[in-house]
Structure formats: C-alpha cells, structure tokens
N, C-alpha and C. Protein backbone atom coordinates (compact mmCIF):
# COMPACT_ATOMS: atom_id res chain seq x y z
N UNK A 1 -25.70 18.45 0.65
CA UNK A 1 -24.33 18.05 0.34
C UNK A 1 -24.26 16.71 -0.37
N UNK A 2 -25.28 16.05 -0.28
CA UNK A 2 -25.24 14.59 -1.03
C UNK A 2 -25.32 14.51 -2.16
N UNK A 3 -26.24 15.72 -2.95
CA UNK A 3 -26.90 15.53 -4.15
C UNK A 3 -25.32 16.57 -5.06
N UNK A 4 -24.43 17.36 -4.59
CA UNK A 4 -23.49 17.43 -5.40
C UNK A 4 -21.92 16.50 -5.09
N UNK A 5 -22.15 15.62 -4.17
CA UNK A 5 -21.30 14.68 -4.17
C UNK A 5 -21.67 13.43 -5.51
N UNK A 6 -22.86 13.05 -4.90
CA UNK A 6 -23.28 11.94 -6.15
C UNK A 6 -23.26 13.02 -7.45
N UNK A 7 -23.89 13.91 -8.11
CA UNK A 7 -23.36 14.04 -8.97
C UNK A 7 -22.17 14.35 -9.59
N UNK A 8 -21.12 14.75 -8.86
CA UNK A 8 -19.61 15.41 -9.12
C UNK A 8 -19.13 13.35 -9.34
N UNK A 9 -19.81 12.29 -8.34
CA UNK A 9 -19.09 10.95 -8.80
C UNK A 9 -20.13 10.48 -10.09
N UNK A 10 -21.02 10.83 -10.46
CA UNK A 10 -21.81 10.71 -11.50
C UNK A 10 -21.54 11.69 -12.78
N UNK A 11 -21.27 12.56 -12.62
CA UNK A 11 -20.43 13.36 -14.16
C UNK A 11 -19.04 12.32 -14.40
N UNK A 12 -18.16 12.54 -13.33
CA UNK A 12 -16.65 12.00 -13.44
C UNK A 12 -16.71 10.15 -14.28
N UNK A 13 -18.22 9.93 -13.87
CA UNK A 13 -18.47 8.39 -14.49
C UNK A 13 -18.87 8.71 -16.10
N UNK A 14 -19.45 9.80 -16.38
CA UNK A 14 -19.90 9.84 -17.35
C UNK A 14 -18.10 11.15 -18.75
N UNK A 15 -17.72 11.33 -18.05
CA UNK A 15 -16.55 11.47 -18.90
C UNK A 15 -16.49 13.22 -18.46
N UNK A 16 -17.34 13.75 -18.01
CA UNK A 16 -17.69 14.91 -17.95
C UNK A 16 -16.75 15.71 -16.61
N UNK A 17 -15.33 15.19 -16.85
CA UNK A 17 -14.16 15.55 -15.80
C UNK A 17 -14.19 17.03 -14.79
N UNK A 18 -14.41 18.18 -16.05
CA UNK A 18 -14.24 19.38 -15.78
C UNK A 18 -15.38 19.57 -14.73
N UNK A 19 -16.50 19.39 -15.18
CA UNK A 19 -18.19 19.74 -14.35
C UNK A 19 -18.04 18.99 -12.62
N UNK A 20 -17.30 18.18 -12.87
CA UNK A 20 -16.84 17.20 -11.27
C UNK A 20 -16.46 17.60 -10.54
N UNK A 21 -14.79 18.17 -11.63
CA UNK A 21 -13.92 18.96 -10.77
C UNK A 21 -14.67 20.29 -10.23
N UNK A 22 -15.30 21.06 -10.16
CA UNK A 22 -15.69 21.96 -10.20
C UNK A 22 -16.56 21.97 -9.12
N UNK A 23 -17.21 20.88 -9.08
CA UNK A 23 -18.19 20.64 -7.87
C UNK A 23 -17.45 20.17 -6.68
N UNK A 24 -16.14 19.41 -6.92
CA UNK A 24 -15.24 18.83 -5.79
C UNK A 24 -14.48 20.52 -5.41
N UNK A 25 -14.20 21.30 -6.31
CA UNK A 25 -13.54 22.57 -5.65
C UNK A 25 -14.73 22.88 -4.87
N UNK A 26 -15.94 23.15 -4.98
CA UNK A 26 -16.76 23.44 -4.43
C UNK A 26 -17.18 23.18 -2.91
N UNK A 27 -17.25 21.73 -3.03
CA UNK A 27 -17.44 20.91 -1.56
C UNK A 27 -16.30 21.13 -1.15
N UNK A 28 -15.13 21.30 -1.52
CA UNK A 28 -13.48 21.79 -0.69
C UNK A 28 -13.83 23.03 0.05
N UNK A 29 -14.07 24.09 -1.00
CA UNK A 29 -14.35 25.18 -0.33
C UNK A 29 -15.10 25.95 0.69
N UNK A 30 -16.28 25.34 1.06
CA UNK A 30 -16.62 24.99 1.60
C UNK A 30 -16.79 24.32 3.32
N UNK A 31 -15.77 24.07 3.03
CA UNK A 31 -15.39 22.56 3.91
C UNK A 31 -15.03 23.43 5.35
N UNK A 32 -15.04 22.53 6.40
CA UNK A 32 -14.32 23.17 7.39
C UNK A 32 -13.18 21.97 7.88
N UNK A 33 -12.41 22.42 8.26
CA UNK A 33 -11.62 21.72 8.44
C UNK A 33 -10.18 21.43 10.02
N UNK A 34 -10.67 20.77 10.77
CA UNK A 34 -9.37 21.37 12.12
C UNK A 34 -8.38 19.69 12.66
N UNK A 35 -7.99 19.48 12.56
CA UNK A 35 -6.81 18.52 12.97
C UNK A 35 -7.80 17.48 13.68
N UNK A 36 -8.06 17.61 14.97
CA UNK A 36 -9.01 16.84 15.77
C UNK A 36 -10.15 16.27 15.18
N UNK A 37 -11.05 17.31 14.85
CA UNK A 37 -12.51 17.28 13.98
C UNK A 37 -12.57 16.92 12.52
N UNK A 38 -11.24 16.77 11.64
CA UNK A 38 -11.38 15.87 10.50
C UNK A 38 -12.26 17.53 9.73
N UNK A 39 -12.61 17.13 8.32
CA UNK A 39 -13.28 17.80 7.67
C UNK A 39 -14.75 17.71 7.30
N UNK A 40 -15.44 18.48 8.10
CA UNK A 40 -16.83 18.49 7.70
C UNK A 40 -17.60 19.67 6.99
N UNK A 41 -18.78 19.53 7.27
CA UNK A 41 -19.44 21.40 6.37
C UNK A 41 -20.67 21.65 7.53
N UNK A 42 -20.51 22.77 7.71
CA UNK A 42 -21.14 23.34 8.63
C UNK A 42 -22.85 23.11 8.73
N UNK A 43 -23.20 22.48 7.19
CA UNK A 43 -24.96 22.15 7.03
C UNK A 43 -25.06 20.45 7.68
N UNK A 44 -24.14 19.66 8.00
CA UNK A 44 -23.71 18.37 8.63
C UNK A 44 -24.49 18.30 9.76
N UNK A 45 -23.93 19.97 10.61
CA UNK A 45 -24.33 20.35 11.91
C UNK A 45 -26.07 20.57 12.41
N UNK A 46 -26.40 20.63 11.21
CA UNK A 46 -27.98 20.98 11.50
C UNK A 46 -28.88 19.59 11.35
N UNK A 47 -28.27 18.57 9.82
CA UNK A 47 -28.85 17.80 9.49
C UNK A 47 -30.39 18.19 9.48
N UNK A 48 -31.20 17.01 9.25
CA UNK A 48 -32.54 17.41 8.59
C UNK A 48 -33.40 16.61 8.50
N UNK A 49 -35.00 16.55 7.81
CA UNK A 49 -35.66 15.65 7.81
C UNK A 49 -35.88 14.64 6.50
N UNK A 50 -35.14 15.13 5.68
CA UNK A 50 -35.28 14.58 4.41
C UNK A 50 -33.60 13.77 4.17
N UNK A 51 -33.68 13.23 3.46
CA UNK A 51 -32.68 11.80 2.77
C UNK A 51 -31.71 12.46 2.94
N UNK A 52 -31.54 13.30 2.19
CA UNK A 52 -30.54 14.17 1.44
C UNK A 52 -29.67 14.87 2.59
N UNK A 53 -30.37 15.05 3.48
CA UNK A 53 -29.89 16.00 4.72
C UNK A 53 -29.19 15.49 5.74
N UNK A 54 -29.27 13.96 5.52
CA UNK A 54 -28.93 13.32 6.81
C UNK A 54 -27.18 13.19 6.79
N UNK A 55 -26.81 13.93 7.95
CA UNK A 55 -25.01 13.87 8.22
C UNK A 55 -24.51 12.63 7.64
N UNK A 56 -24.21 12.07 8.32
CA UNK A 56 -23.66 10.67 8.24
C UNK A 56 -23.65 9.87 6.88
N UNK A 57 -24.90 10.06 6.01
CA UNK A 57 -25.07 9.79 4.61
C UNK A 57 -24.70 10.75 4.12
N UNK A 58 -24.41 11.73 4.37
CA UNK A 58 -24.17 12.73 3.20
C UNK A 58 -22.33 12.65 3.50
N UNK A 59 -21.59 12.95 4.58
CA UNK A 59 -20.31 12.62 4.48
C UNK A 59 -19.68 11.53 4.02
N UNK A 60 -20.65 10.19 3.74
CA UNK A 60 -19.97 9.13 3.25
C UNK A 60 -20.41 9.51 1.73
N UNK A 61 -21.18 10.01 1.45
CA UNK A 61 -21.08 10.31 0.06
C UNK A 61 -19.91 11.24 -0.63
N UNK A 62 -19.79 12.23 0.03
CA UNK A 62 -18.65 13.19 0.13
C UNK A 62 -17.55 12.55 0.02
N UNK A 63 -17.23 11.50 1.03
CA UNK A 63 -15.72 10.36 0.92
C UNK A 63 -15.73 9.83 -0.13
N UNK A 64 -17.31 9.24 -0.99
CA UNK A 64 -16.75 8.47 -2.19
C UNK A 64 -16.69 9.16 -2.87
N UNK A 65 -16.84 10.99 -3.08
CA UNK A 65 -16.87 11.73 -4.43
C UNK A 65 -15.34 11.88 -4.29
N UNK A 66 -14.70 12.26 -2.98
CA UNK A 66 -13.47 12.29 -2.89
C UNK A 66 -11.99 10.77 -3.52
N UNK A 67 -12.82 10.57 -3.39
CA UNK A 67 -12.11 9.02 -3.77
C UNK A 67 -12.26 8.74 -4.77
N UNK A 68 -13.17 8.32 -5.44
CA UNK A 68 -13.53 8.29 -7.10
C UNK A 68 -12.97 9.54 -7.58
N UNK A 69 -13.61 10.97 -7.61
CA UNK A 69 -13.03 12.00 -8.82
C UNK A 69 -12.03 12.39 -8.76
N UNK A 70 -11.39 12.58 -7.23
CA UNK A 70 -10.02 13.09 -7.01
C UNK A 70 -9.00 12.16 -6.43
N UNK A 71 -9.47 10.88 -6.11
CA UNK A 71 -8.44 10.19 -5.97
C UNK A 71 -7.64 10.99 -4.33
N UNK A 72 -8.13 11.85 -4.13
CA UNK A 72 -7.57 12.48 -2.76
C UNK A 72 -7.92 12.11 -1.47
N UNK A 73 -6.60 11.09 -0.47
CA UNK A 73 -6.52 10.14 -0.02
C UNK A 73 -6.76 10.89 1.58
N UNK A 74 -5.83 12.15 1.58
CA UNK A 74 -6.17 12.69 2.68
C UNK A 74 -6.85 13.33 2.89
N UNK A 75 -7.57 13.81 2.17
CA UNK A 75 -9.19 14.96 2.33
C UNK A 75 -10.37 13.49 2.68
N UNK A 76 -10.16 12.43 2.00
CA UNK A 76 -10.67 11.30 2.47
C UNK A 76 -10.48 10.60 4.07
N UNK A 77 -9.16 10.81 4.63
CA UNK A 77 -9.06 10.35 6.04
C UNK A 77 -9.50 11.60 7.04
N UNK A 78 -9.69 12.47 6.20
CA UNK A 78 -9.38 13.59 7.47
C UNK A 78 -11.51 13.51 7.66
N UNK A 79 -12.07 13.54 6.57
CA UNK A 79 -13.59 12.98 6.28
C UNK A 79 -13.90 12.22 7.20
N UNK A 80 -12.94 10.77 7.21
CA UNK A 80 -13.45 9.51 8.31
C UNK A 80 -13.16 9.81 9.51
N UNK A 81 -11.83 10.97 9.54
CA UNK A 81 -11.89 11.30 11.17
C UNK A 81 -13.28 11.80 11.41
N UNK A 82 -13.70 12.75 10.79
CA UNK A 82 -15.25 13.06 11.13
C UNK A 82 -15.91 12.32 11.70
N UNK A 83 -16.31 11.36 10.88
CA UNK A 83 -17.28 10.40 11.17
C UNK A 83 -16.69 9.48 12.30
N UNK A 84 -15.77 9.18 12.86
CA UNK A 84 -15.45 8.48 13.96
C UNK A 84 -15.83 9.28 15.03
N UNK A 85 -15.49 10.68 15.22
CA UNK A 85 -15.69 11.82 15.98
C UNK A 85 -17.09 11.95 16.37
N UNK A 86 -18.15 11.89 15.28
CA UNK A 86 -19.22 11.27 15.48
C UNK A 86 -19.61 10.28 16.28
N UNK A 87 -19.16 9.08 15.90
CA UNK A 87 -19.11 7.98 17.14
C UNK A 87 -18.97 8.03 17.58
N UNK A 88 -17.85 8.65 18.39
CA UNK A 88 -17.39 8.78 19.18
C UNK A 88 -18.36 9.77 20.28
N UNK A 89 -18.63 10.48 19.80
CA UNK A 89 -19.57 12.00 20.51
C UNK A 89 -20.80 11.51 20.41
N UNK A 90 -21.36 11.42 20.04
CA UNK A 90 -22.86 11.10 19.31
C UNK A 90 -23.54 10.16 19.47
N UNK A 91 -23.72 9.87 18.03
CA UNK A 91 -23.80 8.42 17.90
C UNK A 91 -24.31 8.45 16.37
N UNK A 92 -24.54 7.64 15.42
CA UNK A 92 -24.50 7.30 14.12
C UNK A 92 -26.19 6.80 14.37
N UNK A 93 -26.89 7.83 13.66
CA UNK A 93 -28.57 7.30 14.50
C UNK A 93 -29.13 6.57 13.61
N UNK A 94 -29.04 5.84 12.51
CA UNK A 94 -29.94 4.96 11.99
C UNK A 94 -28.59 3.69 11.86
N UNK A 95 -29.40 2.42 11.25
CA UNK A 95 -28.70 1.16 10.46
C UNK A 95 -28.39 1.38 9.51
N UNK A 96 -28.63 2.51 8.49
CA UNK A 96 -28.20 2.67 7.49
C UNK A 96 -26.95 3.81 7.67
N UNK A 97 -26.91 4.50 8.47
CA UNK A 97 -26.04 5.59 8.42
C UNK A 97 -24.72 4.53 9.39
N UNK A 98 -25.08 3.53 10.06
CA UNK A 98 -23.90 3.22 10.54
C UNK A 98 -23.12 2.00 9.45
N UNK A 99 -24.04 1.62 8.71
CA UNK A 99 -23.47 0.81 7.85
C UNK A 99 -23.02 2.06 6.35
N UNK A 100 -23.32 3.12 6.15
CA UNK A 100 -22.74 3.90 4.94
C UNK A 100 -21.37 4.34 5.91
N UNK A 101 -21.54 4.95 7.46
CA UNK A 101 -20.29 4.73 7.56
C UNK A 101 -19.36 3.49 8.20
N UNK A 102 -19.56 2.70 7.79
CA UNK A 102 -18.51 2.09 8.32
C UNK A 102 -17.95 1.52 6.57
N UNK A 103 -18.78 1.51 6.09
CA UNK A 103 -17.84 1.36 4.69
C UNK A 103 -17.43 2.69 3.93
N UNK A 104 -17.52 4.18 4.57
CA UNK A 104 -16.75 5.02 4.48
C UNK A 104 -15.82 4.67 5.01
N UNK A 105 -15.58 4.13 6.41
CA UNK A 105 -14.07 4.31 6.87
C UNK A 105 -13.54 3.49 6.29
N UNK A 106 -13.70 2.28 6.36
CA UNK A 106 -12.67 1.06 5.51
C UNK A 106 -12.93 1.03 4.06
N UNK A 107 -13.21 1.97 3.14
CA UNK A 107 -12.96 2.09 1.81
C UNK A 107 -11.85 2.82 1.20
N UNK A 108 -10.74 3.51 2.33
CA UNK A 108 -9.40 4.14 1.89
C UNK A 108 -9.59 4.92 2.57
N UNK A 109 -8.43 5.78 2.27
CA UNK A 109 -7.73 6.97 2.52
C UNK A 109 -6.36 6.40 2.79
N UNK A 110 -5.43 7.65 3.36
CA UNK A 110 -3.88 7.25 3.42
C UNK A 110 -3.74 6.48 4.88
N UNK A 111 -4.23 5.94 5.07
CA UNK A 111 -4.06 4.46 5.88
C UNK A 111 -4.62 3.83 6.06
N UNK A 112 -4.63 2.39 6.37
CA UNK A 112 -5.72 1.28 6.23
C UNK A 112 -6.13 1.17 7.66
N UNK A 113 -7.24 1.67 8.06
CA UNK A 113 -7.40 1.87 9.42
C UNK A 113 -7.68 -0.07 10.13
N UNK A 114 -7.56 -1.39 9.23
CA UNK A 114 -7.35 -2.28 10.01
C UNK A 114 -6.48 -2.80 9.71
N UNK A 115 -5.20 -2.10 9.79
CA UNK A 115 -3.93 -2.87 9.53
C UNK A 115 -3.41 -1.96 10.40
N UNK A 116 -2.47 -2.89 11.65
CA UNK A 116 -2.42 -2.67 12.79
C UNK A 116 -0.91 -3.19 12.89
N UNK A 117 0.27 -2.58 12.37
CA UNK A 117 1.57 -2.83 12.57
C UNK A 117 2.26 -2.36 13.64
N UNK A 118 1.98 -2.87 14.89
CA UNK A 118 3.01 -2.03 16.11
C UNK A 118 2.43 -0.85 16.24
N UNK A 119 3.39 0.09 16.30
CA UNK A 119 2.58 1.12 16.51
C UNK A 119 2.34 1.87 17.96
N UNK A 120 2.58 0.81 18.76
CA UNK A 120 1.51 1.06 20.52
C UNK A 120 3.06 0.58 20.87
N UNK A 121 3.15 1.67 22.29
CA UNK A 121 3.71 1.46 23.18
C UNK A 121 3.67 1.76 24.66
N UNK A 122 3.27 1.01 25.66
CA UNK A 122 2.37 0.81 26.61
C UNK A 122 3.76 0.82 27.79
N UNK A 123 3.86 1.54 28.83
CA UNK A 123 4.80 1.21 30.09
C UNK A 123 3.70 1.49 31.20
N UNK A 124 3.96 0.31 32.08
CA UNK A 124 3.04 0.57 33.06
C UNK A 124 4.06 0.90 34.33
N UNK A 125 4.10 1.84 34.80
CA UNK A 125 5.45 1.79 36.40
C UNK A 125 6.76 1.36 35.34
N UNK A 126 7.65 0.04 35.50
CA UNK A 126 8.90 0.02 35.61
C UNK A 126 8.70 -1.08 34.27
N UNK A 127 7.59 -1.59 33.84
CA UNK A 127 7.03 -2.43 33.42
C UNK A 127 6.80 -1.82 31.58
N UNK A 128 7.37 -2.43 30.86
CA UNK A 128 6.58 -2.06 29.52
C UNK A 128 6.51 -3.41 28.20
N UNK A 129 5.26 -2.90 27.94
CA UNK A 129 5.42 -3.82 26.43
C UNK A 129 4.93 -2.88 25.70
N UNK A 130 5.84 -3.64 24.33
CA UNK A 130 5.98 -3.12 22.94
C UNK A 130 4.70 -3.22 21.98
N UNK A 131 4.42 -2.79 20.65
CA UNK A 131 3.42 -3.04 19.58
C UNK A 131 3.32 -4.49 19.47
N UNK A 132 4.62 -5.28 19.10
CA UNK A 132 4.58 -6.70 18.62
C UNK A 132 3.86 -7.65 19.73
N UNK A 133 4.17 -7.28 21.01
CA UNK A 133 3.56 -8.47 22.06
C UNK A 133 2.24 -7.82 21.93
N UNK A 134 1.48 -6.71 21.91
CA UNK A 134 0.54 -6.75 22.26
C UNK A 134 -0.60 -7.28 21.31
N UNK A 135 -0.01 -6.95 19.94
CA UNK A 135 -0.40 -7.52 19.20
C UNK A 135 -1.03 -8.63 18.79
N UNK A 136 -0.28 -9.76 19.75
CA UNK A 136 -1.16 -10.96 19.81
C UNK A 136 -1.78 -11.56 20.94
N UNK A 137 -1.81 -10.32 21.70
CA UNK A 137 -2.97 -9.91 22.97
C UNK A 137 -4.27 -9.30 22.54
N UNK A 138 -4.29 -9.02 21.23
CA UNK A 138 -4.76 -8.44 20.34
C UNK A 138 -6.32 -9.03 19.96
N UNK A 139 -7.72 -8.44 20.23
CA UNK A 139 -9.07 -9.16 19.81
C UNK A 139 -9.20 -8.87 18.26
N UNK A 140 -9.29 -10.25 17.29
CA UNK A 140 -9.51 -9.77 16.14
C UNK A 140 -10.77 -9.08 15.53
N UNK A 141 -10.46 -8.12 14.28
CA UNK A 141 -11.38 -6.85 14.16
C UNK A 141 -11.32 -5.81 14.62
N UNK A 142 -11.54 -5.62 16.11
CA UNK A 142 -11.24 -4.79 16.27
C UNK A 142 -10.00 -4.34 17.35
N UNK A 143 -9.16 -5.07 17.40
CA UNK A 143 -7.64 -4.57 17.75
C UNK A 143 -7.86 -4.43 19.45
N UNK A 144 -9.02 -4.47 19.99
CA UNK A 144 -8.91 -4.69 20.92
C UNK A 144 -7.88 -5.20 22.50
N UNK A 145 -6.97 -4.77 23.15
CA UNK A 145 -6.11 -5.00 23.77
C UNK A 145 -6.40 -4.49 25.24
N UNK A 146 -6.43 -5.97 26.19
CA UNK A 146 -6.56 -5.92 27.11
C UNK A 146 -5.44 -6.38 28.04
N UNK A 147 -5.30 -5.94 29.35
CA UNK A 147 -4.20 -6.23 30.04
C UNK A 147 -4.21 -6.45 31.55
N UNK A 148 -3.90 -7.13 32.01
CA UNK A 148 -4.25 -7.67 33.71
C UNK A 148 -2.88 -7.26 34.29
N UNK A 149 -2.69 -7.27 35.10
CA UNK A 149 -1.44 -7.28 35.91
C UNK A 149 -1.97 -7.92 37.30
N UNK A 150 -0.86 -8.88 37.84
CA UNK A 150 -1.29 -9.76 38.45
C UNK A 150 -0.99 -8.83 40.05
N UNK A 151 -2.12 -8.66 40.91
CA UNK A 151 -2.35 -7.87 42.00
C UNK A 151 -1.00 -7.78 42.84
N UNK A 152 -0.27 -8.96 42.80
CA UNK A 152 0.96 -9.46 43.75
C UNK A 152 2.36 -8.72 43.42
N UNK A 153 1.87 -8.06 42.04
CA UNK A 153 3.15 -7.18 41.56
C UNK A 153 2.89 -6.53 41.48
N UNK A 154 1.50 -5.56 41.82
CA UNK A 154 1.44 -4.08 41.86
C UNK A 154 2.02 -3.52 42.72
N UNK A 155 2.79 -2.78 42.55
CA UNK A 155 3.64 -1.38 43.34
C UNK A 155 3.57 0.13 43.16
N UNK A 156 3.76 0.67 44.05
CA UNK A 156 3.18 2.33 43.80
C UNK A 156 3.95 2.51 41.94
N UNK A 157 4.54 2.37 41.94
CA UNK A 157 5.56 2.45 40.57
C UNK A 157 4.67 3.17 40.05
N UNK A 158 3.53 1.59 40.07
CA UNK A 158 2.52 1.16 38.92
C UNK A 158 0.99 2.51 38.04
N UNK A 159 1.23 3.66 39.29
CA UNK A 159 0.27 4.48 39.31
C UNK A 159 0.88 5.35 37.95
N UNK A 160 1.69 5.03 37.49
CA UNK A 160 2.50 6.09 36.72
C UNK A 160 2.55 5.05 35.10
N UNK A 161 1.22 5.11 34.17
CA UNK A 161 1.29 4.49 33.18
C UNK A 161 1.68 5.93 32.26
N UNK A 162 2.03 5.12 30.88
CA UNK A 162 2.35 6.19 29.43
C UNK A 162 2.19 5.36 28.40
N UNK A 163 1.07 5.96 27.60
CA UNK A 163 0.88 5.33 26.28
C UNK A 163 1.25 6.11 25.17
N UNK A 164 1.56 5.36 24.25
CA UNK A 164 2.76 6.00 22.88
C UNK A 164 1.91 5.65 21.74
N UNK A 165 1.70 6.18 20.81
CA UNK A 165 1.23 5.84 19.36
C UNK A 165 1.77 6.60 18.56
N UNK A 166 2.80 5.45 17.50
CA UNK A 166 3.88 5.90 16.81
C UNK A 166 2.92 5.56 15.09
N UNK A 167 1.86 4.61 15.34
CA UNK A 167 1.52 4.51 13.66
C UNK A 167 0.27 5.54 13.42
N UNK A 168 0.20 5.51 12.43
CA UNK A 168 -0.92 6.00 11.43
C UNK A 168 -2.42 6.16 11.69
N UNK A 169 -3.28 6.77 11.66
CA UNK A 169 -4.61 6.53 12.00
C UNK A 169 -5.33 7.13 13.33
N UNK A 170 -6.48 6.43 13.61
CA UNK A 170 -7.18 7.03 14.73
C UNK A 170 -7.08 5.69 15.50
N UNK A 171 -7.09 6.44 16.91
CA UNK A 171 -7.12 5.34 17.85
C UNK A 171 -7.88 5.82 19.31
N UNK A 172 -8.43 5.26 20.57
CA UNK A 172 -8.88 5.32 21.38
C UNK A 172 -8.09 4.25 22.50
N UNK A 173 -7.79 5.16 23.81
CA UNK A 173 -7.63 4.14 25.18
C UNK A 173 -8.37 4.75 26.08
N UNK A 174 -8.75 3.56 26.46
CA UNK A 174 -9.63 3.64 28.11
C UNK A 174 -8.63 2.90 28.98
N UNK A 175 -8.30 3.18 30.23
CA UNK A 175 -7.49 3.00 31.22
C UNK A 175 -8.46 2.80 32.26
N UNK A 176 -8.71 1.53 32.87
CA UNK A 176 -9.18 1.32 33.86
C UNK A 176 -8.57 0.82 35.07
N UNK A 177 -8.27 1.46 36.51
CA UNK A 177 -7.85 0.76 37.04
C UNK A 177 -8.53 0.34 38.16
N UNK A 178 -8.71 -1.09 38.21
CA UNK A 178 -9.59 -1.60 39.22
C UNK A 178 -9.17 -2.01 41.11
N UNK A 179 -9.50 -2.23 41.92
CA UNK A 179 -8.81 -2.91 42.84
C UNK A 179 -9.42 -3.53 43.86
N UNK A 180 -9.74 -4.66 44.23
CA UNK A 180 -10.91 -5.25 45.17
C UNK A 180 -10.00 -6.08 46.41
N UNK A 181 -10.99 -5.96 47.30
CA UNK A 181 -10.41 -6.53 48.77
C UNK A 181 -11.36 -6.83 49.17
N UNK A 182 -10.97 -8.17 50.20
CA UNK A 182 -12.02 -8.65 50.94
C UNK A 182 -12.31 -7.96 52.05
C-alpha cells in the first residue's frame, strides 16, 4: 500500500493528475471503512517483513497521498482515527512508525486535533464544570485534565459522574476513583 500511495503523491507532483487520480480511486476502493475503526485496508492487518509492508508507515503514507492529490480532509481524519486506534490497541512498534505517525495525525484533516476549544463537559454528582474552566486545568500538549475533589465534600451524589463531548475529534477518559483511610 505504500508504494501506490507515494507514487499516486509522486505522479500528482509531476503534473501527471489523471494516473494519481486513478490510483487514489484505487486505494478508496479498496479501503475499509467503519465509524469507530477510521479507514484502513485489510493488507494493514497482516503487515510484514519488508519496508513497504509495515502498517503504520504505509497508512501515513496513504494520509499524505490523501492530502496532497485529493486534498480530501475527511478520508484523511477518518485514516488518523486508524492510527490512534492503533495506539490505542496495540501499540505503534518502531521510532520510526511512531514518529511517521504522529506527523500523520497533526498534518490535517477536518480538525486540528490540538486545538482544544471547550468542547468537554464534566458533572460530577450535583457538581459540574464546563470546557472553559477546565481548560486551564488543562496540561499543555497534551490537553491533559486532571481533577481532585476534596474528600470532605464527597457525597453519595458523587458516584453518579457524566461526561459530554460536544467538539470535534478523538478523545479518551479514564475515570479513576480513588479512596484511602487510615
């Protein structure tokens, strides 16, 4: 899958529009595609022993053929969902495959996955904060948001949290709740 991504962004450089397009219908067709799982191709799943074969390099190649020849922003995010899904499950097995993707994800698509406008809405029991406060509760980079509640105001209420995500993009919560006694 790598070697007709780079060339479909290697014709499209060389003026040769039609031969690109043709290879991008191709890798479309191809494609699998489900809401959760983002868009991948079923040879991803096997990967391999040679360059060319390796998942993770070959979908970030795929994102830049998508981006360069077609300019197509959401066949591009639905790609990086992949590869997060990956991370998420997996793991991204070399230094090079975690650095091709991580400048797959932050090279586009239809949202800027570190621009972090609100978005989150957090009620814990009777208790809630909004996107804007948490925001600057907020670890820079990676958006990180942590939250204490002070032991003296926990009330059964409190067993009853709800998290909201109203913006754009992929996101992850872990909910931990701790409780220690002497």
């Amino acid at each position: 899958l790598q070697n007709p991504a780079m060339l479909a962004v290697a014709l499209h450089r060389l003026d040769e529009k039609r031969s690109a397009e043709l290879l991008m219908e191709s890798l479309r067709e191809n494609s699998l595609t489900h809401e959760d799982l983002g868009m991948h191709w079923r040879q991803l799943d096997r990967g391999g022993y040679q360059w060319w074969q390796a998942p993770i390099e070959s979908q970030t190649a795929i994102i830049e053929a998508f981006l360069e020849v077609e300019g197509d922003k959401k066949a591009v995010s639905l790609c990086q969902t992949w590869l997060l899904q990956q991370k998420r499950t997996q793991h991204w097995e070399s230094t090079k495959a975690t650095a091709d993707a991580i400048y797959a994800v932050l090279v586009g698509g239809d949202c800027d996955l570190l621009e972090r406008k609100g978005g989150l809405s957090l009620t814990i029991g009777k208790r809630k904060t909004v996107g804007e406060e948490m925001k600057h509760q907020s670890e820079a980079g990676t958006g990180r948001i942590m939250i204490q509640v002070d032991p003296s105001t926990v009330t059964p209420d409190d067993a009853v949290v709800k998290i909201s995500k109203t913006a754009r993009g992929a996101s992850w919560v872990n909910l931990y709740w701790q409780s220690m006694q002497d």
